[in-house]
PDB file of N, CA and C in Angstrom:
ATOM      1  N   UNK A   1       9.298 -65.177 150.407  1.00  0.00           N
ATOM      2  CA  UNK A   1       9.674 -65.713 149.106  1.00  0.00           C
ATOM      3  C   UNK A   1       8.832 -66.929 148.751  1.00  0.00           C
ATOM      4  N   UNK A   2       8.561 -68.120 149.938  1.00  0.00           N
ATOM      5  CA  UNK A   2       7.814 -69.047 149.769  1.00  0.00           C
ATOM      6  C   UNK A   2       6.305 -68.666 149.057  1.00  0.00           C
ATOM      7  N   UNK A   3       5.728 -67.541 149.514  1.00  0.00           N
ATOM      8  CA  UNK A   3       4.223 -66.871 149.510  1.00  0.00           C
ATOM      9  C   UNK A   3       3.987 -66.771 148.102  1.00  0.00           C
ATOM     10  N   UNK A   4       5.551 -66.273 146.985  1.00  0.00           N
ATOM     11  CA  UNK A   4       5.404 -65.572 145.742  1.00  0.00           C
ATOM     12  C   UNK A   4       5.729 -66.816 144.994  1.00  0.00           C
ATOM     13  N   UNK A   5       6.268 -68.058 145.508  1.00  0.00           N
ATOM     14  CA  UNK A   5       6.393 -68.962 144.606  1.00  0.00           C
ATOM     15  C   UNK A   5       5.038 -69.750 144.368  1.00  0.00           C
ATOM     16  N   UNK A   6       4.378 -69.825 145.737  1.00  0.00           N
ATOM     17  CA  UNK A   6       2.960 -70.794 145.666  1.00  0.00           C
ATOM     18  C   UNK A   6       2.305 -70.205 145.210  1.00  0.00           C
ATOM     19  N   UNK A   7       2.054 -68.118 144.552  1.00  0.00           N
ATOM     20  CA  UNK A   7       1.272 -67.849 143.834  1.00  0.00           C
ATOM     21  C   UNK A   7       1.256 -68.110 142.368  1.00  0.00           C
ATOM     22  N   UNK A   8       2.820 -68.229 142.303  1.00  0.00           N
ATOM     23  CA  UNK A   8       2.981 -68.167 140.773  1.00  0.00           C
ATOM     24  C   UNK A   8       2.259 -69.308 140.116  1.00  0.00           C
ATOM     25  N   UNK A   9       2.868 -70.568 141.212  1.00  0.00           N
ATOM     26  CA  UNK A   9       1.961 -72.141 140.962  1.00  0.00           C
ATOM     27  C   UNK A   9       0.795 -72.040 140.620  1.00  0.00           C
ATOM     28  N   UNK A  10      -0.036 -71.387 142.116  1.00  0.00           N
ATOM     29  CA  UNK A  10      -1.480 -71.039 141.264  1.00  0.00           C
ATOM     30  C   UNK A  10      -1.863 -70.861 140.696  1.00  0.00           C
ATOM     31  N   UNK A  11      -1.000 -69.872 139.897  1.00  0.00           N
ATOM     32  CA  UNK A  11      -1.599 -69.178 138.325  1.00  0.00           C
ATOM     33  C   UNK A  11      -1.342 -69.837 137.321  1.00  0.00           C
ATOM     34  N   UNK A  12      -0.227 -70.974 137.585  1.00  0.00           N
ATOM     35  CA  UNK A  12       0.442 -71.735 136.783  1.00  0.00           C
ATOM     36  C   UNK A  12      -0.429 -72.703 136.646  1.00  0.00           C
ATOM     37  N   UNK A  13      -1.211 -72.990 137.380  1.00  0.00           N
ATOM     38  CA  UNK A  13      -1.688 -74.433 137.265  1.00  0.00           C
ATOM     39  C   UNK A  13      -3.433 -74.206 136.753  1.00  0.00           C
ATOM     40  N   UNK A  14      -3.989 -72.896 137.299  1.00  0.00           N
ATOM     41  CA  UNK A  14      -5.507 -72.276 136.825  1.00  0.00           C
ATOM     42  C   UNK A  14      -5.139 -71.691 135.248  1.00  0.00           C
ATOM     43  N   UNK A  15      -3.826 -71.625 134.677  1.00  0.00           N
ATOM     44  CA  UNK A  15      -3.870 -71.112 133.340  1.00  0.00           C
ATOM     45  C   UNK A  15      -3.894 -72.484 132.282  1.00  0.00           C
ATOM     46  N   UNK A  16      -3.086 -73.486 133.219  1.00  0.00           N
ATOM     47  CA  UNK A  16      -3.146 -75.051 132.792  1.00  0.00           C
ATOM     48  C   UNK A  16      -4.544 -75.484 132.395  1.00  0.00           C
ATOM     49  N   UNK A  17      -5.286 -75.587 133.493  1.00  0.00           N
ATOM     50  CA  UNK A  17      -6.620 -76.013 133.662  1.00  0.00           C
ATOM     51  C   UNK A  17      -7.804 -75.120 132.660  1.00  0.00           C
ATOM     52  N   UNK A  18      -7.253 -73.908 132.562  1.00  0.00           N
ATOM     53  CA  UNK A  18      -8.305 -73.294 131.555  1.00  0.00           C
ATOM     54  C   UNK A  18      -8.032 -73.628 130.004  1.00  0.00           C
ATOM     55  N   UNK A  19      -6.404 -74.423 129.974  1.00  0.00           N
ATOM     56  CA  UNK A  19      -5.957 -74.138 128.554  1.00  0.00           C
ATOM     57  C   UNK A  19      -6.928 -75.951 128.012  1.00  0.00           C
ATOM     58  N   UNK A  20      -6.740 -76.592 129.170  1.00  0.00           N
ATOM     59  CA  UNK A  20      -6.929 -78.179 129.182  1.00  0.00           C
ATOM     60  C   UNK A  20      -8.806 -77.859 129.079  1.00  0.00           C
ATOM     61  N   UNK A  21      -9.457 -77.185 129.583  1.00  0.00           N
ATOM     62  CA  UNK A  21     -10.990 -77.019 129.656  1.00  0.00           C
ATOM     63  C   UNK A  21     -11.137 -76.915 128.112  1.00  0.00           C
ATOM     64  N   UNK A  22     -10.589 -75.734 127.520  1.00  0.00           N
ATOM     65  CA  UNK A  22     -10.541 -75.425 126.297  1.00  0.00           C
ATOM     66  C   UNK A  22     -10.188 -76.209 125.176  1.00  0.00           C
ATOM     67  N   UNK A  23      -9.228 -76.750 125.175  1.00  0.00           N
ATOM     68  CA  UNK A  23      -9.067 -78.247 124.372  1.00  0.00           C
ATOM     69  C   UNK A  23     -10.011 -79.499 124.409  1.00  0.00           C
ATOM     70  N   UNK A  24     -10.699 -79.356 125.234  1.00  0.00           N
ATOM     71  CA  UNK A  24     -11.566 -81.017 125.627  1.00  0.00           C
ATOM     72  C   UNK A  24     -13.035 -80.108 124.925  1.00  0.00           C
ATOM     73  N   UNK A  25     -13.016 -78.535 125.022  1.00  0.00           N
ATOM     74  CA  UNK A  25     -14.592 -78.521 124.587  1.00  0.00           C
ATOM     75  C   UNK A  25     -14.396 -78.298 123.070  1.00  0.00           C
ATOM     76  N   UNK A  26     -12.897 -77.623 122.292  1.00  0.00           N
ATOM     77  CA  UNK A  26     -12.723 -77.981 121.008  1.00  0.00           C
ATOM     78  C   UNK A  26     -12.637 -79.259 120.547  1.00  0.00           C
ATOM     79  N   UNK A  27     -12.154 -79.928 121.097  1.00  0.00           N
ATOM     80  CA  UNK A  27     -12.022 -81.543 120.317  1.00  0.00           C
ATOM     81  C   UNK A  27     -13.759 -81.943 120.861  1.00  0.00           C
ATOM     82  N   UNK A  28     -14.776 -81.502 121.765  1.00  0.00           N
ATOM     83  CA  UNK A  28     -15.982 -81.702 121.677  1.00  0.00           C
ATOM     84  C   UNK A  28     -16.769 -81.632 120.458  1.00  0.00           C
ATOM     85  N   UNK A  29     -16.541 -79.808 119.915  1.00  0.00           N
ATOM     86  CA  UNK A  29     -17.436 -79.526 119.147  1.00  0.00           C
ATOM     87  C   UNK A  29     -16.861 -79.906 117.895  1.00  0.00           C
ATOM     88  N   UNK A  30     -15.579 -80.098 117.465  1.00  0.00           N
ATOM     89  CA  UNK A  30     -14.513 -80.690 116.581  1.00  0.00           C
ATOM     90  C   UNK A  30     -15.411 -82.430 115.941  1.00  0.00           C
ATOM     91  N   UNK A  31     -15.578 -83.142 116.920  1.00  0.00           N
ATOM     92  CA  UNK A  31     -15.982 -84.518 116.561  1.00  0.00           C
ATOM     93  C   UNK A  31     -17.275 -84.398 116.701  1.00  0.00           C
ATOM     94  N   UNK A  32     -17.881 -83.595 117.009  1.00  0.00           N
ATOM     95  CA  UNK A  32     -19.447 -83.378 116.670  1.00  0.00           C
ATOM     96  C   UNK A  32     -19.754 -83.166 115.376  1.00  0.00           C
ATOM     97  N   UNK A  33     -19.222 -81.932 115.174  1.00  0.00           N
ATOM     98  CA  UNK A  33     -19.183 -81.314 113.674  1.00  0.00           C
ATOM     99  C   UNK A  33     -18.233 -82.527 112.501  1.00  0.00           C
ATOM    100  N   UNK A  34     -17.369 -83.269 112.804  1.00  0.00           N
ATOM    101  CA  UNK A  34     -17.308 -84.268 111.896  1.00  0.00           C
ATOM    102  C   UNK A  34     -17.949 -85.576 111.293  1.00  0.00           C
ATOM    103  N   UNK A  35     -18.944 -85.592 112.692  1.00  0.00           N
ATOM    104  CA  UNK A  35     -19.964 -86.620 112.345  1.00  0.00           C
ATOM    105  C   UNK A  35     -20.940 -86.464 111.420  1.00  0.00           C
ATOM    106  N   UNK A  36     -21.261 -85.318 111.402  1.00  0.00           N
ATOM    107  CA  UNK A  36     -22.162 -84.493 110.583  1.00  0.00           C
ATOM    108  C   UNK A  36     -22.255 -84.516 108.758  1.00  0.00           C
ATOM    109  N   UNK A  37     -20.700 -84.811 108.609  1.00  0.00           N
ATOM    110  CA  UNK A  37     -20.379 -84.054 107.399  1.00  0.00           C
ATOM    111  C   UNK A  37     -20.406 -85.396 106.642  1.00  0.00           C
ATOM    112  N   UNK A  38     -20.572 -85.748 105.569  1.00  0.00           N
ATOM    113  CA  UNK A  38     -21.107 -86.560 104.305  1.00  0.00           C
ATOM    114  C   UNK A  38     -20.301 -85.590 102.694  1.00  0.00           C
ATOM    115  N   UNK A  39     -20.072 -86.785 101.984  1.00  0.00           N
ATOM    116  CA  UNK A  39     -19.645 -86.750 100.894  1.00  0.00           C
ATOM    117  C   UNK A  39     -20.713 -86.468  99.699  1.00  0.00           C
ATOM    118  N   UNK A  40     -20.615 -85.848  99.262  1.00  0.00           N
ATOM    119  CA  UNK A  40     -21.571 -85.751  97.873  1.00  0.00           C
ATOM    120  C   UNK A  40     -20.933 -86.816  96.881  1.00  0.00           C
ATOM    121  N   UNK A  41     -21.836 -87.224  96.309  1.00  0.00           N
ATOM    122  CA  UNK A  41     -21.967 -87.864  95.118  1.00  0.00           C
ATOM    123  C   UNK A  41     -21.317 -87.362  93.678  1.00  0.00           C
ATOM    124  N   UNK A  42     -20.513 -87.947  93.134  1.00  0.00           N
ATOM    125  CA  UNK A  42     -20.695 -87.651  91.864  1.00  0.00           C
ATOM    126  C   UNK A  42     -21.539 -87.012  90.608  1.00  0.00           C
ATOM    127  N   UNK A  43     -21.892 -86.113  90.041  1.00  0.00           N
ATOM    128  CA  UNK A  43     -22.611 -85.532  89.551  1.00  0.00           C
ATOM    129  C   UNK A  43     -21.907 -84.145  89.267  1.00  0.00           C
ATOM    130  N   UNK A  44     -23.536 -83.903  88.052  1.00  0.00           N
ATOM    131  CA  UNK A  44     -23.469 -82.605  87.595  1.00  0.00           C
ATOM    132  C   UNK A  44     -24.363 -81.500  88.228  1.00  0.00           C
ATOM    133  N   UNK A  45     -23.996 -80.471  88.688  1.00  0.00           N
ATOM    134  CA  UNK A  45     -24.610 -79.446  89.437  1.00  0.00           C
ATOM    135  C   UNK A  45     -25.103 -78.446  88.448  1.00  0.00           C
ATOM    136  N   UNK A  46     -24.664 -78.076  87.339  1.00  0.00           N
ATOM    137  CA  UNK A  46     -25.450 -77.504  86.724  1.00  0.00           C
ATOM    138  C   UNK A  46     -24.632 -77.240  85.494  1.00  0.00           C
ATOM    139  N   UNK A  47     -24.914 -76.766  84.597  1.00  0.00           N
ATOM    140  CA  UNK A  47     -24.405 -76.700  82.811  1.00  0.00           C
ATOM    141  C   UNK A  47     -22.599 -76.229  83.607  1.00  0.00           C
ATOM    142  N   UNK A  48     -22.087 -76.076  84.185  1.00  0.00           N
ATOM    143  CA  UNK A  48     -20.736 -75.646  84.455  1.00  0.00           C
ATOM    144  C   UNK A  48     -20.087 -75.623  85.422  1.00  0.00           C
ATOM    145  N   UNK A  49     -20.728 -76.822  86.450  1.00  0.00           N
ATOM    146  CA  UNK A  49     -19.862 -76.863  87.610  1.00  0.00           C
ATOM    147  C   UNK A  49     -20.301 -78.813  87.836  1.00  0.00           C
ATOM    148  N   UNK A  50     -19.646 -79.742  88.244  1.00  0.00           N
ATOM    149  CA  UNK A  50     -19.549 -80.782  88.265  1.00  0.00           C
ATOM    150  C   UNK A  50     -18.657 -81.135  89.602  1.00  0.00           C
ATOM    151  N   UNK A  51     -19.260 -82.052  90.459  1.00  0.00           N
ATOM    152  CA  UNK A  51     -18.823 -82.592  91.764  1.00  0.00           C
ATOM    153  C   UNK A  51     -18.513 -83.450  91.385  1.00  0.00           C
ATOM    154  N   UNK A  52     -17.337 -84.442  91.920  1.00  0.00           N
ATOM    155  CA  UNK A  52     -16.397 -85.468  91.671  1.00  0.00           C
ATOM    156  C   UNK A  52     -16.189 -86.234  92.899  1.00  0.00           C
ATOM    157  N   UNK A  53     -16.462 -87.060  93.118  1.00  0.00           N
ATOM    158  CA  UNK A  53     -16.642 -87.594  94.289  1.00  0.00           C
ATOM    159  C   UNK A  53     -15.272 -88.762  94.489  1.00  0.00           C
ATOM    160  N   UNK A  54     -14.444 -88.545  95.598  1.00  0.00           N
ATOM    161  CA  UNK A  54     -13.116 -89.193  95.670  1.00  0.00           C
ATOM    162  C   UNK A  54     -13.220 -90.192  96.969  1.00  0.00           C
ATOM    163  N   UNK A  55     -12.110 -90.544  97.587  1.00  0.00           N
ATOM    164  CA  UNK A  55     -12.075 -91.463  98.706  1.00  0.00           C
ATOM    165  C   UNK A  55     -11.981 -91.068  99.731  1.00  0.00           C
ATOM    166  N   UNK A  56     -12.226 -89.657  99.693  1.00  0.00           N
ATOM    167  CA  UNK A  56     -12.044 -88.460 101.369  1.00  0.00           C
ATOM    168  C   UNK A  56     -12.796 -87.896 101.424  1.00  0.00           C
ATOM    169  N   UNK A  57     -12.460 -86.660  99.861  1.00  0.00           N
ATOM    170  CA  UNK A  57     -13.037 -85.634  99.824  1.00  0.00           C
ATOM    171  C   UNK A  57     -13.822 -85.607  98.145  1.00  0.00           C
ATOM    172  N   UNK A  58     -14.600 -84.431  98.183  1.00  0.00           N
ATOM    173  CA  UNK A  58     -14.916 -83.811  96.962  1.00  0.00           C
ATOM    174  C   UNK A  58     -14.267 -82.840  96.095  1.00  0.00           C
ATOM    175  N   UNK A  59     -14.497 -83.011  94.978  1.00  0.00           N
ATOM    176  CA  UNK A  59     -13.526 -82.244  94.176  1.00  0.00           C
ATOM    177  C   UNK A  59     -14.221 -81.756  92.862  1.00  0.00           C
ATOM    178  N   UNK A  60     -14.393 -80.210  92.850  1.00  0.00           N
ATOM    179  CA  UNK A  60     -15.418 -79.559  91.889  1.00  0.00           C
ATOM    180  C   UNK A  60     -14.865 -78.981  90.704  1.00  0.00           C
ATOM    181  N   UNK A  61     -15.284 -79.148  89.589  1.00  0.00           N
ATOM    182  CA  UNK A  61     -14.764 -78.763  88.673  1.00  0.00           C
ATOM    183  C   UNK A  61     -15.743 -77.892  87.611  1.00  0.00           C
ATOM    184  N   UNK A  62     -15.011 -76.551  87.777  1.00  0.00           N
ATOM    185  CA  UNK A  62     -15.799 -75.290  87.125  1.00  0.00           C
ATOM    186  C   UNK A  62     -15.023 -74.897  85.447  1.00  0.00           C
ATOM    187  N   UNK A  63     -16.285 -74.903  84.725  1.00  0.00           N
ATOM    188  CA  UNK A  63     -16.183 -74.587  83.263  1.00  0.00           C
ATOM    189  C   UNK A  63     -15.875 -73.150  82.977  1.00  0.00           C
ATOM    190  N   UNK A  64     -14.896 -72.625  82.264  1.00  0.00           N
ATOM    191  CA  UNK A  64     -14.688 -71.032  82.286  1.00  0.00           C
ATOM    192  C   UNK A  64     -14.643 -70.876  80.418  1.00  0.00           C
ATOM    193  N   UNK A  65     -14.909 -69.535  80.564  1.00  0.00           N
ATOM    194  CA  UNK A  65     -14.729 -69.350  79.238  1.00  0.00           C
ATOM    195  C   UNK A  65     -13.233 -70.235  77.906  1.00  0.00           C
ATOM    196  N   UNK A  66     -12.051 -70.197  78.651  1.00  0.00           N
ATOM    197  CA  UNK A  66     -11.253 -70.418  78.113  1.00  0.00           C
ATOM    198  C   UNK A  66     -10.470 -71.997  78.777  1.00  0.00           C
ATOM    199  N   UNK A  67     -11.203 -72.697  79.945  1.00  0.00           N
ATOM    200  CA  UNK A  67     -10.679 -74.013  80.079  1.00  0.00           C
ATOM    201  C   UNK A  67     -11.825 -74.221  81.442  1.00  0.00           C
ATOM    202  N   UNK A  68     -10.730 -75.384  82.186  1.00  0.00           N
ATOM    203  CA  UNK A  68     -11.715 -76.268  83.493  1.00  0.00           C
ATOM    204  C   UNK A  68     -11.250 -75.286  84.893  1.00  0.00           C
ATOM    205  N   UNK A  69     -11.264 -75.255  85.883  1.00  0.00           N
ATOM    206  CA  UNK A  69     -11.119 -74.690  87.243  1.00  0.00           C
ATOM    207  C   UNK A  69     -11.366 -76.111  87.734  1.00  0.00           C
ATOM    208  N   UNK A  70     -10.326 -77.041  88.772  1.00  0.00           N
ATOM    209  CA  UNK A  70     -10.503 -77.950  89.957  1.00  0.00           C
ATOM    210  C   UNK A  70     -10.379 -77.158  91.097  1.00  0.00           C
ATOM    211  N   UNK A  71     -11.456 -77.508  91.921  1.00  0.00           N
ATOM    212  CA  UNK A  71     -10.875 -76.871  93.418  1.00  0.00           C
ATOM    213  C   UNK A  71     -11.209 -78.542  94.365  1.00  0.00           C
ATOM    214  N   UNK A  72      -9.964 -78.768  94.856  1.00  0.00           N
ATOM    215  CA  UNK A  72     -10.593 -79.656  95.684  1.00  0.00           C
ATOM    216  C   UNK A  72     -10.952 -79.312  96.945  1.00  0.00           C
ATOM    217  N   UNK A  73     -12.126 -79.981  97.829  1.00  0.00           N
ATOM    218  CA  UNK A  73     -12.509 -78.890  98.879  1.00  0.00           C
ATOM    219  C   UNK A  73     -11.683 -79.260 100.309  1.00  0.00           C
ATOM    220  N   UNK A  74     -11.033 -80.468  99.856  1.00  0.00           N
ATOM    221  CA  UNK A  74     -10.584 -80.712 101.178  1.00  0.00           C
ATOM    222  C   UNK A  74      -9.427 -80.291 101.564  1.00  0.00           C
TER     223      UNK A  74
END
């Protein structure tokens, strides 16, 4: 009975360790890829789409036949 409990541990503790490997290399590539990223500027992108530049994120605003479209991207 002792034999089947110290396996279970094992598996218990190598499923731990793979879940903990996996978290440390997402929050790796996570704060890599956030360093990266930059705000656009305010401006016009072209006769019908216009970037809006806020205190986080960006926020685009598309001209349609019959009114505006906001999408904010964040």
């Amino acid at each position: 009975m002792k034999k089947i409990i110290k396996k279970v541990l094992y598996v218990f503790a190598g499923i731990i360790i793979i879940l903990l490997l996996a978290a440390g290399g997402f929050y790796l590539k996570f704060s890599s890829e956030v360093k990266g990223m930059s705000q656009a500027n305010t401006q016009k992108i072209n006769d019908s789409v216009y970037c809006i530049k806020d205190k986080f994120v960006n926020a685009y605003l598309f001209k349609g036949t019959t009114g505006w479209l906001m999408i904010d991207a964040g």
